[in-house]
Every structure is written in C-alpha cells, then in structure tokens.
PDB file of N, CA and C in Angstrom:
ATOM      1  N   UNK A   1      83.936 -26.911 146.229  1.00  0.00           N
ATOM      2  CA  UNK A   1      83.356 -27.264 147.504  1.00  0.00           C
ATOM      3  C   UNK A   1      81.831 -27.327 147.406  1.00  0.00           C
ATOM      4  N   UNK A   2      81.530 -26.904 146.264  1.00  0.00           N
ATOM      5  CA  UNK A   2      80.081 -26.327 146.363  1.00  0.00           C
ATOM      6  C   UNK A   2      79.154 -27.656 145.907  1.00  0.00           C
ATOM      7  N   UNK A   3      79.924 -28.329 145.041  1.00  0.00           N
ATOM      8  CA  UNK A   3      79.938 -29.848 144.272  1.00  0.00           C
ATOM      9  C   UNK A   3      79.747 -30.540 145.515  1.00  0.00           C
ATOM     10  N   UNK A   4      80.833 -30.881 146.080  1.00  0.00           N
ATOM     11  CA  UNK A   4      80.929 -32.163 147.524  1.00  0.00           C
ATOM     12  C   UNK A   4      79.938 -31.511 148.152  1.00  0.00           C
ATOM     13  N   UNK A   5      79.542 -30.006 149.042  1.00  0.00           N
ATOM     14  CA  UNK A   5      78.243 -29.850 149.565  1.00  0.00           C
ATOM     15  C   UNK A   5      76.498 -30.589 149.258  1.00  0.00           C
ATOM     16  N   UNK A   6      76.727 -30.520 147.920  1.00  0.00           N
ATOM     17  CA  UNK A   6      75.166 -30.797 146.937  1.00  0.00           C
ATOM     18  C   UNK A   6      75.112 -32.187 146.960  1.00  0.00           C
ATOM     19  N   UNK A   7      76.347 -32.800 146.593  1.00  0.00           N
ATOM     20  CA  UNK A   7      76.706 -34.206 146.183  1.00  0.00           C
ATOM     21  C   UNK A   7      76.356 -34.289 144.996  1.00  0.00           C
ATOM     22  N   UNK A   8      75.696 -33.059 144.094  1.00  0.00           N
ATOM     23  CA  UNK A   8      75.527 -33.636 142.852  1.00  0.00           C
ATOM     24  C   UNK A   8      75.835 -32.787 141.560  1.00  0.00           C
ATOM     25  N   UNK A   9      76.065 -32.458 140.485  1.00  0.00           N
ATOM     26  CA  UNK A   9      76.526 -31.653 139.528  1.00  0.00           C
ATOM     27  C   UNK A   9      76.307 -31.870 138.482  1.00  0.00           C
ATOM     28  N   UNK A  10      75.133 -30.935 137.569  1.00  0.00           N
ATOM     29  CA  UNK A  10      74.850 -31.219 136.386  1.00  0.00           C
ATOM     30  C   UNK A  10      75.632 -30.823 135.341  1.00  0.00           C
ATOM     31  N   UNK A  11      75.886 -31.656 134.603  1.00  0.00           N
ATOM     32  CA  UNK A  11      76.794 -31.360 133.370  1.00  0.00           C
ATOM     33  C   UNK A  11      76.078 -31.286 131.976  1.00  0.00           C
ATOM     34  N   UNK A  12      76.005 -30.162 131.516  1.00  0.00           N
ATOM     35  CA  UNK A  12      75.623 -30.033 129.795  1.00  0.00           C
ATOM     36  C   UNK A  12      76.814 -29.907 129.030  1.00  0.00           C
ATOM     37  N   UNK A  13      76.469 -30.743 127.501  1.00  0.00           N
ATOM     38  CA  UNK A  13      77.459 -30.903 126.224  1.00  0.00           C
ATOM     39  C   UNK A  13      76.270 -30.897 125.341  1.00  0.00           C
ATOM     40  N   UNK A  14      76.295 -29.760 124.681  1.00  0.00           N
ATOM     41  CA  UNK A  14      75.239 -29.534 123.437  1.00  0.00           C
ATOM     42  C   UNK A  14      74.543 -29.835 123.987  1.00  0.00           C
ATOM     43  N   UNK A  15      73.344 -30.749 123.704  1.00  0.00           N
ATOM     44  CA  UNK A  15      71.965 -31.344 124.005  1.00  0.00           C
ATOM     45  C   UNK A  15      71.297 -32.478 125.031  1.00  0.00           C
ATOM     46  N   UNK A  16      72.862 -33.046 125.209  1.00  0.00           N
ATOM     47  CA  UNK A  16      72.941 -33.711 126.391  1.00  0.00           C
ATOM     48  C   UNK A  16      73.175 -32.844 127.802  1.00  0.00           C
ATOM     49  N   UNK A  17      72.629 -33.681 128.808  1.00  0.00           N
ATOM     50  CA  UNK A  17      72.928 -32.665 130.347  1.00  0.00           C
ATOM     51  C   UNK A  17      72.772 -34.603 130.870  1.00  0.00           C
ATOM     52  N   UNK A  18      73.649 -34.677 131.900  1.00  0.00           N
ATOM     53  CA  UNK A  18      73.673 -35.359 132.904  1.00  0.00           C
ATOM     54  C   UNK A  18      73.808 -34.531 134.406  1.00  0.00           C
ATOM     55  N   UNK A  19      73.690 -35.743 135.314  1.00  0.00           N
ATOM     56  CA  UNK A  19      73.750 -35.475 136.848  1.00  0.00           C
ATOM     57  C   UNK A  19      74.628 -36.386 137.103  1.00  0.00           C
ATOM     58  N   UNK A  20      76.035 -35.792 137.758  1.00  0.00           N
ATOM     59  CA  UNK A  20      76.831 -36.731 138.677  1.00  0.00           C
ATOM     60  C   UNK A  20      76.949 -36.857 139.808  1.00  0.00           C
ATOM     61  N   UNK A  21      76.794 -37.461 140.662  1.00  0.00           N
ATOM     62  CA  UNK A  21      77.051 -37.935 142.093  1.00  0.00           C
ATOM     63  C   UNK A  21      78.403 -37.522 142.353  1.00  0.00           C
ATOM     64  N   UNK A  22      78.607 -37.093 143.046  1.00  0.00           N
ATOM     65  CA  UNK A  22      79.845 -36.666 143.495  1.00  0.00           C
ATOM     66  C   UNK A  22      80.588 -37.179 145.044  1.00  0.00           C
ATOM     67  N   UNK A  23      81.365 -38.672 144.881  1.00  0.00           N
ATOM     68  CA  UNK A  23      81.704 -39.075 146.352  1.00  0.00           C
ATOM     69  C   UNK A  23      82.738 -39.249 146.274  1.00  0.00           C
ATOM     70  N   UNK A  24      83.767 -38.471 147.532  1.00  0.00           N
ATOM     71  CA  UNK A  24      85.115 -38.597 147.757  1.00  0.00           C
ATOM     72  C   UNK A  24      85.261 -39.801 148.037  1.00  0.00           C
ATOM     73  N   UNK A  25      87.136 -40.076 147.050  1.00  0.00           N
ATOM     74  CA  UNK A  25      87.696 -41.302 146.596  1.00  0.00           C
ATOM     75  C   UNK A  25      88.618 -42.017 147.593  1.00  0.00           C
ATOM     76  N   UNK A  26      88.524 -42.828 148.562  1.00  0.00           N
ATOM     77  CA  UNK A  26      89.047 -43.191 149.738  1.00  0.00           C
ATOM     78  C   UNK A  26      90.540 -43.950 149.323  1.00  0.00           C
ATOM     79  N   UNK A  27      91.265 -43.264 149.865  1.00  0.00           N
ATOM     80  CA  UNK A  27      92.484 -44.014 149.691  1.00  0.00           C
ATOM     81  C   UNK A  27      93.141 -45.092 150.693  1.00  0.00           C
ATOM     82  N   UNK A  28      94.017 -45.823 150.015  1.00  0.00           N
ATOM     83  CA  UNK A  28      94.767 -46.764 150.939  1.00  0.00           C
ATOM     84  C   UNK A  28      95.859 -46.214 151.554  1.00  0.00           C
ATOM     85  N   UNK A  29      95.799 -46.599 153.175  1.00  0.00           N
ATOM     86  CA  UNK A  29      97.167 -46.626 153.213  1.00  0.00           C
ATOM     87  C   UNK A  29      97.271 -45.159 154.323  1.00  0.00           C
ATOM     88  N   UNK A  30      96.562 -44.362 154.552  1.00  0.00           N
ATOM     89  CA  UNK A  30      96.588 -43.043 154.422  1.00  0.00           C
ATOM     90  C   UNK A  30      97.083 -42.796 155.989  1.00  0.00           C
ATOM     91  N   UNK A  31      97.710 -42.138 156.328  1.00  0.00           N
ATOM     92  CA  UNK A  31      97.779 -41.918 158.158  1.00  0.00           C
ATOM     93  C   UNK A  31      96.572 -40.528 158.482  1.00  0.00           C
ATOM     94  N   UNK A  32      96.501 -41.403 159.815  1.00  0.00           N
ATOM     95  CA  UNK A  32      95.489 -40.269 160.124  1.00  0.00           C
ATOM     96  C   UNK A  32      96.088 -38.552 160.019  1.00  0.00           C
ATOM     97  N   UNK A  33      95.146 -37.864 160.104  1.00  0.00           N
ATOM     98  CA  UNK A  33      95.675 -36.473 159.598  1.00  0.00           C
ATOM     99  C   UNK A  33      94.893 -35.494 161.178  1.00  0.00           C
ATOM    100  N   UNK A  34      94.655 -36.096 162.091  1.00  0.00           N
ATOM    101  CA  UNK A  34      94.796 -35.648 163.344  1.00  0.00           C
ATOM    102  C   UNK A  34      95.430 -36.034 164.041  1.00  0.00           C
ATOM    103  N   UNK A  35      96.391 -37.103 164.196  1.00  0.00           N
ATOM    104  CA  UNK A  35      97.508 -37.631 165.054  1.00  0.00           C
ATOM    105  C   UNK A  35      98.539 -38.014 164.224  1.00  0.00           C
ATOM    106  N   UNK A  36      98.680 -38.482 162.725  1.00  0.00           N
ATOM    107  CA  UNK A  36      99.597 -38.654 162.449  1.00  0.00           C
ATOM    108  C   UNK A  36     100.152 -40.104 162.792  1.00  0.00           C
ATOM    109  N   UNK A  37      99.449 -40.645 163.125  1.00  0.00           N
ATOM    110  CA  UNK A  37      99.674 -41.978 163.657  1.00  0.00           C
ATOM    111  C   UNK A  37      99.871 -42.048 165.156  1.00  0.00           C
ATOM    112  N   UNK A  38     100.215 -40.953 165.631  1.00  0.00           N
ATOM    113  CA  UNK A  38     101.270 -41.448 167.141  1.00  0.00           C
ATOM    114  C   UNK A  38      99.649 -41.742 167.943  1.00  0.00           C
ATOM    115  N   UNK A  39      98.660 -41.895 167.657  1.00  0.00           N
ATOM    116  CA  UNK A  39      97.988 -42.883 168.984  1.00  0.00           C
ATOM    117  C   UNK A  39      96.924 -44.248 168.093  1.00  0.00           C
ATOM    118  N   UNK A  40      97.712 -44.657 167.113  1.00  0.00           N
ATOM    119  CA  UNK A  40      97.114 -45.978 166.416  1.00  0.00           C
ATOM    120  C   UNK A  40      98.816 -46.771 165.977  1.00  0.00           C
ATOM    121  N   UNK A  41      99.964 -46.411 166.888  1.00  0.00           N
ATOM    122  CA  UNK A  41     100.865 -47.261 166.127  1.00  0.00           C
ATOM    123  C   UNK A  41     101.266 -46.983 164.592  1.00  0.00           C
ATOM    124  N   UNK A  42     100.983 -45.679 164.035  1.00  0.00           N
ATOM    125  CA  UNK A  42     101.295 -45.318 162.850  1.00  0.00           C
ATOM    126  C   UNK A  42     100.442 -46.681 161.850  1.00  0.00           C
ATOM    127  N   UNK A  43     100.036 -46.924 162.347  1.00  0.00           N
ATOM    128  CA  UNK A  43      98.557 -47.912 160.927  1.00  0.00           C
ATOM    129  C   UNK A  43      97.937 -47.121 160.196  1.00  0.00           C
ATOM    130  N   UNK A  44      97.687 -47.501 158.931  1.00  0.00           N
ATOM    131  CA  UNK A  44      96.526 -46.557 157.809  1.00  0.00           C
ATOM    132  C   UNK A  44      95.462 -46.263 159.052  1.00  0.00           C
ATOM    133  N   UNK A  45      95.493 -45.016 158.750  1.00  0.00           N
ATOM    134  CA  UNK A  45      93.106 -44.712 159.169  1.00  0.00           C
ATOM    135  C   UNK A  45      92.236 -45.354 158.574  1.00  0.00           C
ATOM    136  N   UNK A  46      91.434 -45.900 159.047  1.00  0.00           N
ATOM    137  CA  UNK A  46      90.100 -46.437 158.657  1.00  0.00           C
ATOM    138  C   UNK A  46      89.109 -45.587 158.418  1.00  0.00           C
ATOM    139  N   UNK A  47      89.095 -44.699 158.613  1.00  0.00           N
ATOM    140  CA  UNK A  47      87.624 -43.779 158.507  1.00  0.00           C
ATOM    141  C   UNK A  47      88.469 -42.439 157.924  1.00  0.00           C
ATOM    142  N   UNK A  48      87.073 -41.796 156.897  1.00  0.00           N
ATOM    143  CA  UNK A  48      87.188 -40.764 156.235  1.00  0.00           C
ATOM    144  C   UNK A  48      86.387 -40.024 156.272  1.00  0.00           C
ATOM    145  N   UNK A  49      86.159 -38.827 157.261  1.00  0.00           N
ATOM    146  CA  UNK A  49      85.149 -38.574 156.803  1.00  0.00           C
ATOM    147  C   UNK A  49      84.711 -37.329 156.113  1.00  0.00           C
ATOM    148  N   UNK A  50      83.706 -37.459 155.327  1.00  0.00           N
ATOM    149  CA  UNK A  50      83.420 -36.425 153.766  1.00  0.00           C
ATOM    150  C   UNK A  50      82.608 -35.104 154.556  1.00  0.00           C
ATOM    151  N   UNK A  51      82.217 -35.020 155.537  1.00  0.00           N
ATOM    152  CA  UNK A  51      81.154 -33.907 155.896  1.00  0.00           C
ATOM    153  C   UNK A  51      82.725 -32.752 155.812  1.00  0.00           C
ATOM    154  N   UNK A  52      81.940 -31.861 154.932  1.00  0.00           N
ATOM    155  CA  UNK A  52      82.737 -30.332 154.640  1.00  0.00           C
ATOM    156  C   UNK A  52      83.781 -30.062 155.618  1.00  0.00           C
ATOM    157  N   UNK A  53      83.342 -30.155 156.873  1.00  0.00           N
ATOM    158  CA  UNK A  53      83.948 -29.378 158.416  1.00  0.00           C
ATOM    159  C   UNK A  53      85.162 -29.982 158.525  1.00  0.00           C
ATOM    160  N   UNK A  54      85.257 -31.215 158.278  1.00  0.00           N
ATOM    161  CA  UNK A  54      86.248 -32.600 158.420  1.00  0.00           C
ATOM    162  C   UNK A  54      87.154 -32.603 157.033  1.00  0.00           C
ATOM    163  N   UNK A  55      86.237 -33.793 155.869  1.00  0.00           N
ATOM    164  CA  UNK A  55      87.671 -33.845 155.139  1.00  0.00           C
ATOM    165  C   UNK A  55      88.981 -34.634 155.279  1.00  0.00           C
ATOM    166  N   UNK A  56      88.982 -35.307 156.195  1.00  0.00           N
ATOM    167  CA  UNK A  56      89.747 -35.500 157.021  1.00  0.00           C
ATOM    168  C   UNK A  56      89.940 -37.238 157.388  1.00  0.00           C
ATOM    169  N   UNK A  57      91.138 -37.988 157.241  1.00  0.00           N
ATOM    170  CA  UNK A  57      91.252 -39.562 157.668  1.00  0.00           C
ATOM    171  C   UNK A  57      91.260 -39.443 159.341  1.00  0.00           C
ATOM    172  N   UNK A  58      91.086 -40.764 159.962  1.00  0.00           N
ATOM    173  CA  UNK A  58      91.155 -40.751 161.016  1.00  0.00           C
ATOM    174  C   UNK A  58      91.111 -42.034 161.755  1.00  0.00           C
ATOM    175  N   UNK A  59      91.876 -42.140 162.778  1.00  0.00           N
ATOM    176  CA  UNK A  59      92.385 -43.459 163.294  1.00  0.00           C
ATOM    177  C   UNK A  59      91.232 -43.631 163.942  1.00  0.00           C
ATOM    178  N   UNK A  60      90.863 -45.136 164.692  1.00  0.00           N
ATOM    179  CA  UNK A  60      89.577 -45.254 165.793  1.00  0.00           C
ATOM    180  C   UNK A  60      89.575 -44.582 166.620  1.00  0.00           C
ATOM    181  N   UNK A  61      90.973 -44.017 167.178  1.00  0.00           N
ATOM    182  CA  UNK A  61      90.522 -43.324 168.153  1.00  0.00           C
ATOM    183  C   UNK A  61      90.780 -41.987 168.048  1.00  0.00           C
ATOM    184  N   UNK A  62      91.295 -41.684 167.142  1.00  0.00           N
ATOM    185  CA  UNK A  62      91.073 -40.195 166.787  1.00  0.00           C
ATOM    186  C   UNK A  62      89.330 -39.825 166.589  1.00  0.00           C
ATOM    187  N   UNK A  63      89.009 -40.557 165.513  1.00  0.00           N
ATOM    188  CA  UNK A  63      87.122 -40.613 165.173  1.00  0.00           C
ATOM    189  C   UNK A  63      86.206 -40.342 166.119  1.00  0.00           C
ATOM    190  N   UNK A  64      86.669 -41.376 167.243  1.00  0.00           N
ATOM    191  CA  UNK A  64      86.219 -41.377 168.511  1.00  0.00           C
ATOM    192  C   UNK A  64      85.955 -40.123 169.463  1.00  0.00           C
ATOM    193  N   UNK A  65      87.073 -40.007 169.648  1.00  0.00           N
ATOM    194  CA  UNK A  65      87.251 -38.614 170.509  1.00  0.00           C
ATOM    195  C   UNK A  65      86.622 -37.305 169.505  1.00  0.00           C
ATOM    196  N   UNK A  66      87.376 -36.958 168.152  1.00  0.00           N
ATOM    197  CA  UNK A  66      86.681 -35.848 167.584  1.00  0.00           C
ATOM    198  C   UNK A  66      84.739 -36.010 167.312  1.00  0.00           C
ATOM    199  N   UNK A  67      84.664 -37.153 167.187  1.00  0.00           N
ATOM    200  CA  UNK A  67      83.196 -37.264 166.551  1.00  0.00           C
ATOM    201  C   UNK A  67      82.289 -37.646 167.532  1.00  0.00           C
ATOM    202  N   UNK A  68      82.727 -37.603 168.724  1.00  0.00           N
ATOM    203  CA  UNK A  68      81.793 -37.633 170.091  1.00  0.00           C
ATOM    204  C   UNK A  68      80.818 -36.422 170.341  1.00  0.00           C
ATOM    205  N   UNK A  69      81.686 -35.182 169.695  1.00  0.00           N
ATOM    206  CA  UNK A  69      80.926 -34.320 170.167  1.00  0.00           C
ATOM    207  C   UNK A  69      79.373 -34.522 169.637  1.00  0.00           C
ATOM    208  N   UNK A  70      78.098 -33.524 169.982  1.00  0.00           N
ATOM    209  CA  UNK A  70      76.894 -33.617 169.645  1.00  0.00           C
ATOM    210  C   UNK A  70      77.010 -32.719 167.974  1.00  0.00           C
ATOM    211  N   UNK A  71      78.122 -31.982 167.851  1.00  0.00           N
ATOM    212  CA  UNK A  71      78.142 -31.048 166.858  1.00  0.00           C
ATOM    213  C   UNK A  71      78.564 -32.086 165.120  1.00  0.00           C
ATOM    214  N   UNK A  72      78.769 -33.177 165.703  1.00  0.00           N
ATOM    215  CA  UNK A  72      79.490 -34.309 164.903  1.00  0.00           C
ATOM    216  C   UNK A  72      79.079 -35.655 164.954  1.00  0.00           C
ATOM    217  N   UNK A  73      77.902 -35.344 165.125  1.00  0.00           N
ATOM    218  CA  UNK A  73      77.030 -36.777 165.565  1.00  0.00           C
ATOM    219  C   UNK A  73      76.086 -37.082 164.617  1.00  0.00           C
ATOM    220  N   UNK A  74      76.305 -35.834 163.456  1.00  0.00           N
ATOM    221  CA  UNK A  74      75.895 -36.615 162.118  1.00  0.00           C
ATOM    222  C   UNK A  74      76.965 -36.793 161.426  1.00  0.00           C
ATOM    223  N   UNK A  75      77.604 -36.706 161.234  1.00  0.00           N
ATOM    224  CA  UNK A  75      79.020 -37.517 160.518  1.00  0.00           C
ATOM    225  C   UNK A  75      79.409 -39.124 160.845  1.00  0.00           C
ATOM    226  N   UNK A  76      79.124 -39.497 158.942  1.00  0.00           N
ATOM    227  CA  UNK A  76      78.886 -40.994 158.971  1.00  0.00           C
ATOM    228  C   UNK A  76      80.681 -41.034 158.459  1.00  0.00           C
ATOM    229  N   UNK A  77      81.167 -42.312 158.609  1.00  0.00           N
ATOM    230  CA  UNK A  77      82.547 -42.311 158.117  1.00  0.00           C
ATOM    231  C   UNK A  77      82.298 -42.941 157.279  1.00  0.00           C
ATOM    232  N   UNK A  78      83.313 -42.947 155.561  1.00  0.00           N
ATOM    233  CA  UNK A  78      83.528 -43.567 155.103  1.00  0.00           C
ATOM    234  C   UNK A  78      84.495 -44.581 155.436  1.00  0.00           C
ATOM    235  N   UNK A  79      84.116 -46.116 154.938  1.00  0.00           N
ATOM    236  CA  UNK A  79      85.300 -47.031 154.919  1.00  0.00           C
ATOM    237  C   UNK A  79      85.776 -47.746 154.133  1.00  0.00           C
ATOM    238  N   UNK A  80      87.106 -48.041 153.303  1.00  0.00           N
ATOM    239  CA  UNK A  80      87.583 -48.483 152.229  1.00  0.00           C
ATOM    240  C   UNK A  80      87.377 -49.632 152.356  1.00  0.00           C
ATOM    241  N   UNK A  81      86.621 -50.090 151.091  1.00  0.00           N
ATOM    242  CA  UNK A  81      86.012 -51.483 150.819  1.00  0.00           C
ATOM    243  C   UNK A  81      87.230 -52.091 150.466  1.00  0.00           C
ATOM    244  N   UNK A  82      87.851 -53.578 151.295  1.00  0.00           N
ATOM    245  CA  UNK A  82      88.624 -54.454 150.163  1.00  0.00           C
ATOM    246  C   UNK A  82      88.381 -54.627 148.703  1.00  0.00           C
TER     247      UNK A  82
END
C-alpha cells in the first residue's frame, strides 16, 4: 500500500537502482463494486478510482453520488483507454 500511496518505488540490483511509477491496471469488463450493477443495468464501470480510501470500480452513478462529497473532491477517476 505504501508503493500505490508514493506512486513510486526504487528498485536496486547490484549497481543498478531504478524508479518505478507505480499505476493501477484498469480492467475490462468489471461491475461496479458499490452496486454491483443493480443501478447501471449491470454494464462494466467506467471509472476506477486509485485514491487509497476507494480502490474501487464504479458505475456513473455510483461515482456520482460517492464522489460528491467535499471529502472526495480530489479523486480523479481512472478510465480504460480503448
């Protein structure tokens, strides 16, 4: 968790050290995981979003309603690129 917090993670091998970016991998297909579908018609979620608290897919109008609050009004969604 401590990785996805930073977004970034240095890795040493002998003499080499890199820095990786660290961004959760959006899947297809996924049902939302606050309704479960029952208020989008059971359709994939469009939005993912990565902030720690969340974690979480989510239909438009699930997003909507949870991410209205002011406490969630920095939470950007991810969206799966074709």
């Amino acid at each position: 968790m401590k990785a996805i917090a930073d977004r970034y993670v240095q890795l040493s091998h002998g003499e080499v050290e890199k820095t990786v970016e660290i961004k959760p991998y959006v899947l297809d297909d996924q049902p939302c995981d606050e309704c479960g579908g029952e208020r989008c018609a059971h359709r994939p979620a469009p939005f993912f979003c990565p902030h720690l608290s969340c974690l979480q897919y989510y239909c438009e109008k699930c997003w909507e309603s949870i991410h209205a609050s002011r406490a969630r009004e920095d939470h950007k969604p991810l969206v799966k690129e074709a």
